[in-house]
Protein backbone atom coordinates (compact mmCIF):
# COMPACT_ATOMS: atom_id res chain seq x y z
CA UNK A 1 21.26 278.26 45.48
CA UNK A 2 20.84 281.80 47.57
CA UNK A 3 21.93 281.26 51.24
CA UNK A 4 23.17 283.37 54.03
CA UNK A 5 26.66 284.33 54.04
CA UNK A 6 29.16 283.88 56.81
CA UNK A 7 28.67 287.97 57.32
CA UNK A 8 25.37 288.21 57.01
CA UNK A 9 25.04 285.49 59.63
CA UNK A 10 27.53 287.13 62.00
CA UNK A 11 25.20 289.98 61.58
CA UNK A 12 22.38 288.37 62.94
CA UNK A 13 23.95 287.46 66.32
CA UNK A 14 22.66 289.01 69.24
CA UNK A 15 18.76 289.74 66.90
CA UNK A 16 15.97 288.74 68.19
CA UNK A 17 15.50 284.58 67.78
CA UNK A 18 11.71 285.08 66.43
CA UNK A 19 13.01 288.31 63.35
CA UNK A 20 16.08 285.88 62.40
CA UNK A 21 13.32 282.89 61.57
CA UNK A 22 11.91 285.48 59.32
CA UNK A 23 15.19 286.26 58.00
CA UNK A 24 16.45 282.58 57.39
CA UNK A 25 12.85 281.22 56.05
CA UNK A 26 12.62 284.58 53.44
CA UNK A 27 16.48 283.25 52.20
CA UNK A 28 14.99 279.28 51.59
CA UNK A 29 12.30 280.48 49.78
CA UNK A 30 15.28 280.74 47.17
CA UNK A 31 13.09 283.84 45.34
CA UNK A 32 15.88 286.60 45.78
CA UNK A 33 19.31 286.83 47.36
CA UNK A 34 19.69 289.36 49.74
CA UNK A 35 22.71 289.91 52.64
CA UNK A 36 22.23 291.38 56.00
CA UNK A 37 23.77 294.40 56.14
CA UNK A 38 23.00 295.81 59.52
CA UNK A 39 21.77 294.08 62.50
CA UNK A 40 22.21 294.63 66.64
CA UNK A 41 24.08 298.58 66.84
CA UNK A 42 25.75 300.18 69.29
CA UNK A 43 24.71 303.28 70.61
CA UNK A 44 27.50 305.06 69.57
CA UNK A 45 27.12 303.61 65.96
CA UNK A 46 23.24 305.07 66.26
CA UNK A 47 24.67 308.55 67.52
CA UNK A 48 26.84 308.79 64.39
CA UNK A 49 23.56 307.90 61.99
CA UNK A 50 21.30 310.07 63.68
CA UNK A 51 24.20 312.76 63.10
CA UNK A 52 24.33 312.27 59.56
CA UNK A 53 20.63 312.02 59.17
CA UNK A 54 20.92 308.48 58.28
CA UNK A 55 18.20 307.65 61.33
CA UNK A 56 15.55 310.04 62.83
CA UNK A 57 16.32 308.72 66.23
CA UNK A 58 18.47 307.43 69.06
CA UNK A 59 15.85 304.94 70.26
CA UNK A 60 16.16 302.74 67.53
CA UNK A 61 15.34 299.27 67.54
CA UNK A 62 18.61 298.08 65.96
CA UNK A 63 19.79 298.65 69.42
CA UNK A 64 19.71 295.87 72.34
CA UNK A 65 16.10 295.87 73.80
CA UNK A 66 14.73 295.17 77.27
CA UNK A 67 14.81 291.64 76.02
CA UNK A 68 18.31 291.33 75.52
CA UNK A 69 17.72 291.32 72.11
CA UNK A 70 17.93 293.70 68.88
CA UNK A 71 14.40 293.98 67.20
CA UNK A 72 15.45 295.31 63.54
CA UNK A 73 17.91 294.37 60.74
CA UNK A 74 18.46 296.69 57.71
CA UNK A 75 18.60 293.87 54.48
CA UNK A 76 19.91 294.77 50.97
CA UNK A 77 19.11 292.78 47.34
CA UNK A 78 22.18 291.72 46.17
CA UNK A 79 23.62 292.47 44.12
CA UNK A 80 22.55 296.47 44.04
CA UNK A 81 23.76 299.53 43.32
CA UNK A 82 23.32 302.07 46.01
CA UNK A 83 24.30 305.03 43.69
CA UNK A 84 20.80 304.39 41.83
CA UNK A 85 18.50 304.17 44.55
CA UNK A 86 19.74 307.11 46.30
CA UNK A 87 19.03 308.77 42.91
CA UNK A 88 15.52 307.52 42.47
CA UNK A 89 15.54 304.73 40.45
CA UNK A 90 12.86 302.87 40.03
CA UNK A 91 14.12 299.53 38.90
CA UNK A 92 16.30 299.16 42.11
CA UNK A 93 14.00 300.43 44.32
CA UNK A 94 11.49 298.08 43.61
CA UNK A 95 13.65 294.99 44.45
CA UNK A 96 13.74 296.78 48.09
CA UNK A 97 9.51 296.46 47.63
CA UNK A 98 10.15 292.61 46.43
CA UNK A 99 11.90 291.62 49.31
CA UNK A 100 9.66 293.20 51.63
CA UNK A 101 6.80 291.28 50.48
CA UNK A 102 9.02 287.94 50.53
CA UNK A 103 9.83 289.07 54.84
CA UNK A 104 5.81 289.51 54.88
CA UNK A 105 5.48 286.25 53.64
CA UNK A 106 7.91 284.65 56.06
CA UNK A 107 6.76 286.81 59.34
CA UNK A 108 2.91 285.58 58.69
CA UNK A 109 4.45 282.19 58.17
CA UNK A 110 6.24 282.79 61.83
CA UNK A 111 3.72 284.40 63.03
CA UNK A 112 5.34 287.13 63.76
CA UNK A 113 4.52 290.94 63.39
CA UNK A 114 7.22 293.21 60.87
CA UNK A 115 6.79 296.30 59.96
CA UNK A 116 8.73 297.84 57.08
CA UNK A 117 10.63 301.02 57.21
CA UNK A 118 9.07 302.23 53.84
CA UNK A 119 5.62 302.25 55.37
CA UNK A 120 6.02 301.88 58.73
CA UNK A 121 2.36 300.44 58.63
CA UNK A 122 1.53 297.92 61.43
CA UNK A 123 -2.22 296.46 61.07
CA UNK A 124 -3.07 299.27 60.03
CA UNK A 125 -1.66 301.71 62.41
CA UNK A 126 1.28 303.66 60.47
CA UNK A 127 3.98 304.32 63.24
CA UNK A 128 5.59 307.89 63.64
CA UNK A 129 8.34 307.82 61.29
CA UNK A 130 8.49 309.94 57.82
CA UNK A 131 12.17 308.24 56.85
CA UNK A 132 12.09 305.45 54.11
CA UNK A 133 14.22 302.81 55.10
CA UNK A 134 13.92 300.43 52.05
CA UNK A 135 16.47 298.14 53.95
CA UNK A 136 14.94 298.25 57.36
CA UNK A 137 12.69 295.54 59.09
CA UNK A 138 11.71 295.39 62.66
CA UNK A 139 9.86 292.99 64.97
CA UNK A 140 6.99 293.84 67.00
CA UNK A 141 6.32 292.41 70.03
């Protein structure tokens, strides 16, 4: 039975209420396990990724919000190897596209609007970002 780790769930502290629902209801749908790898950052910590080109910006939603609260979390299939889907492979890459449809499910469910950092499509509207971000979910409010 897939749950969330102590880790992943220490992650999640200080994200948005509404983005963790999606988070907790995509883990009981028992389809995939995943961990949260990334969740509230410090500004500091988003200086550093900009830097390395890791993030195209220093407004990022990981940080904390007007609402107190983070709006994104970066998610990885687990187990995977990092090694292949920074070279291109297909097969892991794709589990990044399976557990995107699985948040999907759960936001609708929540109704709640995510938008996924490989298409950074809202409704519709594709947001002004070129990076993929396989691992990167954010709420919009």
């Amino acid at each position: 039975m897939y749950q969330l780790g102590p880790q992943s769930l220490r992650t999640l502290e200080g994200v948005h209420p509404r983005l963790c629902a999606v988070v907790h209801d995509t883990m009981a749908m028992q389809i995939m396990d995943f961990r949260v790898h990334e969740g509230v950052r410090t500004l500091e910590r988003q200086r550093e990724l900009f830097k390395n080109g890791a993030s195209q910006t220093l407004k990022s939603k990981h940080l904390v919000q007007a609402d107190g609260y983070g709006h994104a979390v970066d998610l990885y299939p687990y187990p995977i190897d990092m090694k292949r889907v920074n070279n291109g492979n297909a097969q892991e890459i794709v589990r990044f596209g399976l557990l995107a449809g699985l948040m999907h499910a759960a936001a609708i469910h929540n109704k709640v609007k995510i938008v996924w950092g490989a298409d950074w499509n809202l409704n519709g509207q594709t947001l002004d970002h070129s990076l993929f971000d396989g691992p990167h979910f954010q709420i919009m409010l």
